[in-house]
N, C-alpha and C. Protein backbone atom coordinates (compact mmCIF):
# COMPACT_ATOMS: atom_id res chain seq x y z
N UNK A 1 20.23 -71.30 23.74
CA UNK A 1 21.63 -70.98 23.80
C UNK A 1 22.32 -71.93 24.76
N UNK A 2 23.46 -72.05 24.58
CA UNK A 2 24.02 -73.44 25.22
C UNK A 2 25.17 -72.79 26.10
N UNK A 3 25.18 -72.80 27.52
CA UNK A 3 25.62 -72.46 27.94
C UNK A 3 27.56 -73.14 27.96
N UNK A 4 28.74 -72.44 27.98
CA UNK A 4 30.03 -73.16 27.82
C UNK A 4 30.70 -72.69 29.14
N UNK A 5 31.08 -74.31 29.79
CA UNK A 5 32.09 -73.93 30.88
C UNK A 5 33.70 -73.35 30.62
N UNK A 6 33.83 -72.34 31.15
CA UNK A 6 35.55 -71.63 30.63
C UNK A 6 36.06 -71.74 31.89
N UNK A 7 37.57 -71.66 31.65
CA UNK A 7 38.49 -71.69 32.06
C UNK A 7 39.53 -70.41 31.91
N UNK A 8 40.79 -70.40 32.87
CA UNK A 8 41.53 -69.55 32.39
C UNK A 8 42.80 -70.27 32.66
N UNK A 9 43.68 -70.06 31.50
CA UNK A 9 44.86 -70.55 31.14
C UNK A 9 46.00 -69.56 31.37
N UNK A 10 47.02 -69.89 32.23
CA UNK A 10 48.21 -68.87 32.27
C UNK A 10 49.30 -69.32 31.82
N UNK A 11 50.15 -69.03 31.35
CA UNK A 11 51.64 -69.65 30.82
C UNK A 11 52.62 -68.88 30.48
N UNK A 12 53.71 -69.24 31.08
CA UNK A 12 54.99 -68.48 30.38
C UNK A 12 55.17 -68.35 28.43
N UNK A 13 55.71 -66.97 28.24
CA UNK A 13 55.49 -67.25 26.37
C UNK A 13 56.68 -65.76 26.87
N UNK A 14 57.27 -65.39 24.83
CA UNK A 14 57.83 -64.67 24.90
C UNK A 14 57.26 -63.41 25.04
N UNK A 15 58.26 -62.19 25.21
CA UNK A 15 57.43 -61.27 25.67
C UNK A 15 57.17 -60.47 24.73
N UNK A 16 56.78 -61.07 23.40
CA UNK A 16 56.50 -60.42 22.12
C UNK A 16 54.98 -61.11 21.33
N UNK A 17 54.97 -62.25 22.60
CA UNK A 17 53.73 -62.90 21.80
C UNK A 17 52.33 -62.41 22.07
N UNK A 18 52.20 -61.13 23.09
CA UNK A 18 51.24 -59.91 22.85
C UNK A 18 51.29 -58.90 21.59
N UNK A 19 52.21 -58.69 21.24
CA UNK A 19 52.07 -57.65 19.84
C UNK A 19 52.18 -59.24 18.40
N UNK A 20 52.08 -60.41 18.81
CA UNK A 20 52.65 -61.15 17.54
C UNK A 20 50.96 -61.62 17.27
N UNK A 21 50.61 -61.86 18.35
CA UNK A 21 48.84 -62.36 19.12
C UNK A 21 47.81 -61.11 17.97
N UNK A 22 48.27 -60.01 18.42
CA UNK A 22 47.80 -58.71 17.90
C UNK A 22 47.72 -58.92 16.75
N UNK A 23 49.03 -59.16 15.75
CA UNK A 23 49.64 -58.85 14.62
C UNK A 23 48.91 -59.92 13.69
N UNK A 24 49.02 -61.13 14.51
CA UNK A 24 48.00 -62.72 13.90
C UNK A 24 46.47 -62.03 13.39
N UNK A 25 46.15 -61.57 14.98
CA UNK A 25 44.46 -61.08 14.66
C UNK A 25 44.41 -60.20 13.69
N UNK A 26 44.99 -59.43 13.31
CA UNK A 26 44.72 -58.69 11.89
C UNK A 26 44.67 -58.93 11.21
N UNK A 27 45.54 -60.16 10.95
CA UNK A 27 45.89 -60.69 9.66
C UNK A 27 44.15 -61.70 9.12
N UNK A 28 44.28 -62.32 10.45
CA UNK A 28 42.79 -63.25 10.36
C UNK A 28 41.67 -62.67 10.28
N UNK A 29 41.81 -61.27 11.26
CA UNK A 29 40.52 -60.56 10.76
C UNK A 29 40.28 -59.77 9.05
N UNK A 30 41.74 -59.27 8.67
CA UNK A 30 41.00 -58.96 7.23
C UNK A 30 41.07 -60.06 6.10
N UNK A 31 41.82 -61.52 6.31
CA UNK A 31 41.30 -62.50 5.67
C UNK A 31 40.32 -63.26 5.56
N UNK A 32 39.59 -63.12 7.11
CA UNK A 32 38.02 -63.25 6.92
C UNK A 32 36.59 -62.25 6.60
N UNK A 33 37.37 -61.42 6.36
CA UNK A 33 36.45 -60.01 5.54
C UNK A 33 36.57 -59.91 4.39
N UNK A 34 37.32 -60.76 3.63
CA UNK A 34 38.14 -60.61 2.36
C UNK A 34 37.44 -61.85 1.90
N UNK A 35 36.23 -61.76 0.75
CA UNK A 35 35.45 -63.06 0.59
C UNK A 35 35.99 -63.50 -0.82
N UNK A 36 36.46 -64.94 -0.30
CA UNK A 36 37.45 -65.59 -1.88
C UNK A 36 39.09 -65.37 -1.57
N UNK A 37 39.00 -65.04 -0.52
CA UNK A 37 40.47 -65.07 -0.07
C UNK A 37 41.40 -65.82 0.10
N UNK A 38 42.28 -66.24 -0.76
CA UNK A 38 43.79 -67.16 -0.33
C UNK A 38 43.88 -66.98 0.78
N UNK A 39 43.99 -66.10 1.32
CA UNK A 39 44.97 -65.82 2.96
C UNK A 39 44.66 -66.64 3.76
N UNK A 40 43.17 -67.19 3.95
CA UNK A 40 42.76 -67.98 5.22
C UNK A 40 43.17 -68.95 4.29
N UNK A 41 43.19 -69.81 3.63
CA UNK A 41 43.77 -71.30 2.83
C UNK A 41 45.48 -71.05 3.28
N UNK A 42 46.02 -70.06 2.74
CA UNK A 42 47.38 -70.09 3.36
C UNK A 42 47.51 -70.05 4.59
N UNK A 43 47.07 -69.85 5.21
CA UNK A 43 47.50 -69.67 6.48
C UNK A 43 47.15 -71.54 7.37
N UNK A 44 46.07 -71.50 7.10
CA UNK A 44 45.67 -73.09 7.27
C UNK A 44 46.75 -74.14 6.78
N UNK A 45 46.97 -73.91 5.25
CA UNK A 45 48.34 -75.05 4.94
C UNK A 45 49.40 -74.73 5.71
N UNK A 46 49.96 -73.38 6.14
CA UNK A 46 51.13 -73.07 6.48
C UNK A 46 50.84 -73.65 7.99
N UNK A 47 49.77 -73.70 9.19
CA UNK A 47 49.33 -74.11 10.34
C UNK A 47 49.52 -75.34 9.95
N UNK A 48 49.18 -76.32 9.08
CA UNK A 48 49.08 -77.77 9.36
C UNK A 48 50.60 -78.28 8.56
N UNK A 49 51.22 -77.43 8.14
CA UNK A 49 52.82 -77.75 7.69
C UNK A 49 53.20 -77.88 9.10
N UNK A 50 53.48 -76.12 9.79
CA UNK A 50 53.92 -76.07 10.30
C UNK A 50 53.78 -77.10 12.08
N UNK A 51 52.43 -78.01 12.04
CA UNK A 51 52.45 -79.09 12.86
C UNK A 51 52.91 -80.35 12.49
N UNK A 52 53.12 -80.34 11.15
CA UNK A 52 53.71 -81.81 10.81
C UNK A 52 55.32 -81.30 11.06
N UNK A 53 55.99 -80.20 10.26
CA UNK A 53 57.43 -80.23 10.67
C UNK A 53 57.86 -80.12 12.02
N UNK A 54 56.92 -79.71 13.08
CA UNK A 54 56.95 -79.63 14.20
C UNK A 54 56.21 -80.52 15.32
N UNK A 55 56.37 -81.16 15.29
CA UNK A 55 55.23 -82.42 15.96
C UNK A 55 55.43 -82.28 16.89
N UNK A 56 57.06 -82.48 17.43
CA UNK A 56 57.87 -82.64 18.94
C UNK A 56 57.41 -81.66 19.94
N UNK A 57 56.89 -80.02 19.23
CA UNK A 57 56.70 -79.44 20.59
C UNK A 57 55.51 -79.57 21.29
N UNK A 58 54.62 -80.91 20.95
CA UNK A 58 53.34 -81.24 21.76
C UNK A 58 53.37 -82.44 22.55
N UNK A 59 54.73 -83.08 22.13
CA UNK A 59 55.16 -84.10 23.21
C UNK A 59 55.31 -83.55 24.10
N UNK A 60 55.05 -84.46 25.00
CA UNK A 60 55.51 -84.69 26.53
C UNK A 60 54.52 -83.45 27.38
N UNK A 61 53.60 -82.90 26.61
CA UNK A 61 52.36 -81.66 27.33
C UNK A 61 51.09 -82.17 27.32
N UNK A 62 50.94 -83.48 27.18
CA UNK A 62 49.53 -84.10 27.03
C UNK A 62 48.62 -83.71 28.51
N UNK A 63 49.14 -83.86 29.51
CA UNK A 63 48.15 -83.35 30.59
C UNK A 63 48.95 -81.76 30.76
N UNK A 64 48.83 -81.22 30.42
CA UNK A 64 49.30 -79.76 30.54
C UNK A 64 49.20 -79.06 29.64
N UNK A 65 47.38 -78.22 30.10
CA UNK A 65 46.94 -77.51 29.28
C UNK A 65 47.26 -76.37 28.92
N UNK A 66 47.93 -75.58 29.43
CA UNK A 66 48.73 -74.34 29.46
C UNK A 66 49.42 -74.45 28.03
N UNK A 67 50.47 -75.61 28.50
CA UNK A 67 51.43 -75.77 27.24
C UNK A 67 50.73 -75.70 26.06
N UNK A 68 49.53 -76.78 26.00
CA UNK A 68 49.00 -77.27 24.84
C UNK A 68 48.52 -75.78 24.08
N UNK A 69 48.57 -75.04 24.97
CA UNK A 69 47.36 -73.96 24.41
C UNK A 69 48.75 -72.90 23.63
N UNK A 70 49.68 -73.14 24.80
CA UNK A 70 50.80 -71.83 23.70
C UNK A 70 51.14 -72.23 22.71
N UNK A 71 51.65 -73.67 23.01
CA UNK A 71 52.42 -74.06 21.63
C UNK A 71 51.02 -73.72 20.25
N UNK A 72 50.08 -74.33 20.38
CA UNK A 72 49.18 -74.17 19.06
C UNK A 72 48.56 -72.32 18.86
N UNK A 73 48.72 -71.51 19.71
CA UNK A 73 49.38 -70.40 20.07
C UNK A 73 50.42 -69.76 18.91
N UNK A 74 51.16 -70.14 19.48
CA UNK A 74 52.80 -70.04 18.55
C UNK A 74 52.63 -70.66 17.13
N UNK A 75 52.34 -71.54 17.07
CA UNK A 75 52.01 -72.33 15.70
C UNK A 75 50.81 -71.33 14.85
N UNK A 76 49.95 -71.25 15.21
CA UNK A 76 49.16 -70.16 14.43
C UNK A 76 49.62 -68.62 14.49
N UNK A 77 50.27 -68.02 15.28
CA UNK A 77 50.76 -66.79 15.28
C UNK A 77 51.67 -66.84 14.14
N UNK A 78 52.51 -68.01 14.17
CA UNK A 78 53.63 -68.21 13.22
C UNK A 78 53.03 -68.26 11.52
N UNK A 79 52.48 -69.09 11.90
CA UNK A 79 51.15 -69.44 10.04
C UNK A 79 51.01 -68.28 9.54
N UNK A 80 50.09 -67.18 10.44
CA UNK A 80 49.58 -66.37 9.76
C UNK A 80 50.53 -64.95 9.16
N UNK A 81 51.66 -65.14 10.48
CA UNK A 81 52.45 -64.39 9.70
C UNK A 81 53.52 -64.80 8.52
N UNK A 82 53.80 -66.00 8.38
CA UNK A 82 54.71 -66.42 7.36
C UNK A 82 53.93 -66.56 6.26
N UNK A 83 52.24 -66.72 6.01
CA UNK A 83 51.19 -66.55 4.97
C UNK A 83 51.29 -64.96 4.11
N UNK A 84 51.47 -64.41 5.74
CA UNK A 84 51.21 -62.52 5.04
C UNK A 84 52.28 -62.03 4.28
N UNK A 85 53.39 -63.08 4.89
CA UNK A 85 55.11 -62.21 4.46
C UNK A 85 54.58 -63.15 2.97
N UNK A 86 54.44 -64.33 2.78
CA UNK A 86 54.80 -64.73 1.55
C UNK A 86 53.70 -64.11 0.48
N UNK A 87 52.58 -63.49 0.85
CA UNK A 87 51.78 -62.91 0.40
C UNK A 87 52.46 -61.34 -0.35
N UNK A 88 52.62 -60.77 0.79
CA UNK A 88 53.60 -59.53 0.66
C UNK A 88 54.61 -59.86 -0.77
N UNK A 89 55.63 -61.10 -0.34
CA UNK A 89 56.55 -61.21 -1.65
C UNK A 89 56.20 -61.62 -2.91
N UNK A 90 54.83 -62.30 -2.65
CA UNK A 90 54.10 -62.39 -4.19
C UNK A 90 54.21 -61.39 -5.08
N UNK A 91 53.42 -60.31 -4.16
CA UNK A 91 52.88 -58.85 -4.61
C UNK A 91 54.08 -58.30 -5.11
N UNK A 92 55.18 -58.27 -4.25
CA UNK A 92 56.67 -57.51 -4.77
C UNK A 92 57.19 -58.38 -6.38
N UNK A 93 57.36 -59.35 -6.12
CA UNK A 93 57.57 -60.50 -7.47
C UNK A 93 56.66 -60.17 -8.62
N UNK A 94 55.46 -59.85 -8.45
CA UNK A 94 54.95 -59.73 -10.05
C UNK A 94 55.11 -57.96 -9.92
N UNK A 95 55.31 -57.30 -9.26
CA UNK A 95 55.53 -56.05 -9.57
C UNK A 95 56.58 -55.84 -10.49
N UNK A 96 57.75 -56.19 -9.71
CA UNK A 96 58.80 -56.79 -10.45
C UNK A 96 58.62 -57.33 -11.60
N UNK A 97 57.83 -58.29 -11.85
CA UNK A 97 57.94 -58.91 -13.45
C UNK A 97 57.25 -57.95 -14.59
N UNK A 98 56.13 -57.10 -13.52
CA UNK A 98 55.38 -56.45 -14.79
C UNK A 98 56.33 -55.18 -15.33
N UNK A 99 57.15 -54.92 -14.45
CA UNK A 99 58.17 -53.49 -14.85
C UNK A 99 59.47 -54.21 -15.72
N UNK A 100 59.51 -53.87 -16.94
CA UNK A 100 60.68 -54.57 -17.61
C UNK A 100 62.02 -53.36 -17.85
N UNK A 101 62.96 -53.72 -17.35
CA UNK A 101 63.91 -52.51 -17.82
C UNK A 101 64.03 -52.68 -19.46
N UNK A 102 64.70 -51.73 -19.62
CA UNK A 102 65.49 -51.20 -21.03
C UNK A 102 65.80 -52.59 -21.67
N UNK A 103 67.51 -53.15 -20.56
CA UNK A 103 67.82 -54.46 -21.30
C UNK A 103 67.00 -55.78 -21.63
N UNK A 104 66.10 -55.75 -20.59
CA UNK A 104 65.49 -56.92 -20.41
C UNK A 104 63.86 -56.41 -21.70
N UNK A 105 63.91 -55.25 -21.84
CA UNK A 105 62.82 -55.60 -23.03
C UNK A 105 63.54 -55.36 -24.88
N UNK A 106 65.07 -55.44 -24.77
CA UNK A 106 65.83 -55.50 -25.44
C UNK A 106 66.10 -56.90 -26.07
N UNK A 107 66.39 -57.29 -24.68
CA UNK A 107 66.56 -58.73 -24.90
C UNK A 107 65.82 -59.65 -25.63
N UNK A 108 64.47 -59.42 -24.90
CA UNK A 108 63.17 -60.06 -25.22
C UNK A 108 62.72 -59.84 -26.53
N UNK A 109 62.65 -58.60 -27.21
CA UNK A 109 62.70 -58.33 -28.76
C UNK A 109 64.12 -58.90 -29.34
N UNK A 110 65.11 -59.16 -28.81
CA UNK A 110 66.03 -60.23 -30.01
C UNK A 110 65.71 -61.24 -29.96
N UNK A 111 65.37 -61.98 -29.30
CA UNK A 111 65.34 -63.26 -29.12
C UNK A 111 63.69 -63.72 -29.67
N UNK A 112 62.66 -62.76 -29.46
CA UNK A 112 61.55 -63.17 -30.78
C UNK A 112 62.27 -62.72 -32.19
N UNK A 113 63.25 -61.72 -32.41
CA UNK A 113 63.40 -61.47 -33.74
C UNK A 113 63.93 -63.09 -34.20
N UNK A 114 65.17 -63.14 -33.56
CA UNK A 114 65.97 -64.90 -33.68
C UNK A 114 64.81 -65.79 -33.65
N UNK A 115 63.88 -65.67 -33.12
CA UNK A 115 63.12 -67.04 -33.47
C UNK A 115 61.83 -66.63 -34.86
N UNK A 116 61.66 -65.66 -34.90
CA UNK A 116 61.17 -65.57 -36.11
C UNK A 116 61.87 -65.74 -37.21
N UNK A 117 63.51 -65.36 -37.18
CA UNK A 117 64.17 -65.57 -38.45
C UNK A 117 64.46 -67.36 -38.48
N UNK A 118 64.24 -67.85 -37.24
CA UNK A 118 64.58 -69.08 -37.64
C UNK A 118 63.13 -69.95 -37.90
N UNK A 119 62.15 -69.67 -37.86
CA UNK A 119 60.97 -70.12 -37.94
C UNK A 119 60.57 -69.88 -39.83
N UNK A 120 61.33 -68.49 -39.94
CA UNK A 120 60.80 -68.18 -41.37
C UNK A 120 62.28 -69.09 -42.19
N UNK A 121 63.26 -69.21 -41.84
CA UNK A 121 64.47 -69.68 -42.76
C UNK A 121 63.95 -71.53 -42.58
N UNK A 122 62.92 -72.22 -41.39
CA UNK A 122 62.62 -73.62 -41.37
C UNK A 122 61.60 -74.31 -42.81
């Protein structure tokens, strides 16, 4: 077993990034219990988006480990929850598509009738 030297890191952050910290770990813990799971792939693209559109907040913290540690901190807290919300609106979106109202399966039967009459009059 290989022994690892630690450290402890303190830093100013908002005072929500204990319940957001929380809210991340859930998310990561049941996407890594979840075998074949999108969630950890989303969350990874949405982490390495969200360091390319954001590059600037790791300037100027190169010797300042504190910083280094919130900002990538913040950046993955952020991933995993903008993964879960867009996850969430997936789920709402095909719910949505699979429930057809009245008009809309009205619709959908004229418009195969119209293309069958024009398929049979070609």
């Amino acid at each position: 077993m290989t022994v690892i030297a630690e450290s402890n890191y303190t830093f100013r952050a908002a005072r929500d990034l204990k319940s957001r910290i929380r809210d991340a770990s859930t998310i990561l813990d049941e996407s890594a219990s979840t075998a074949g799971s999108d969630v950890t792939e989303k969350i990874a693209a949405e982490f390495v988006l969200a360091m390319a559109r954001d590059s600037a907040r790791f300037r100027g913290i190169r010797d300042n480990q504190s910083a280094f540690v919130r900002e990538a901190v913040e950046l993955l807290v952020g991933a995993a929850k903008k993964a879960a919300s867009d996850l969430q609106y997936t789920k709402m979106y095909a719910e949505a598509a699979a429930s057809r109202t009245d008009d809309e399966i009205e619709f959908l039967e004229a418009s195969r009738a119209r293309a069958a009459q024009r398929w049979r009059d070609a």
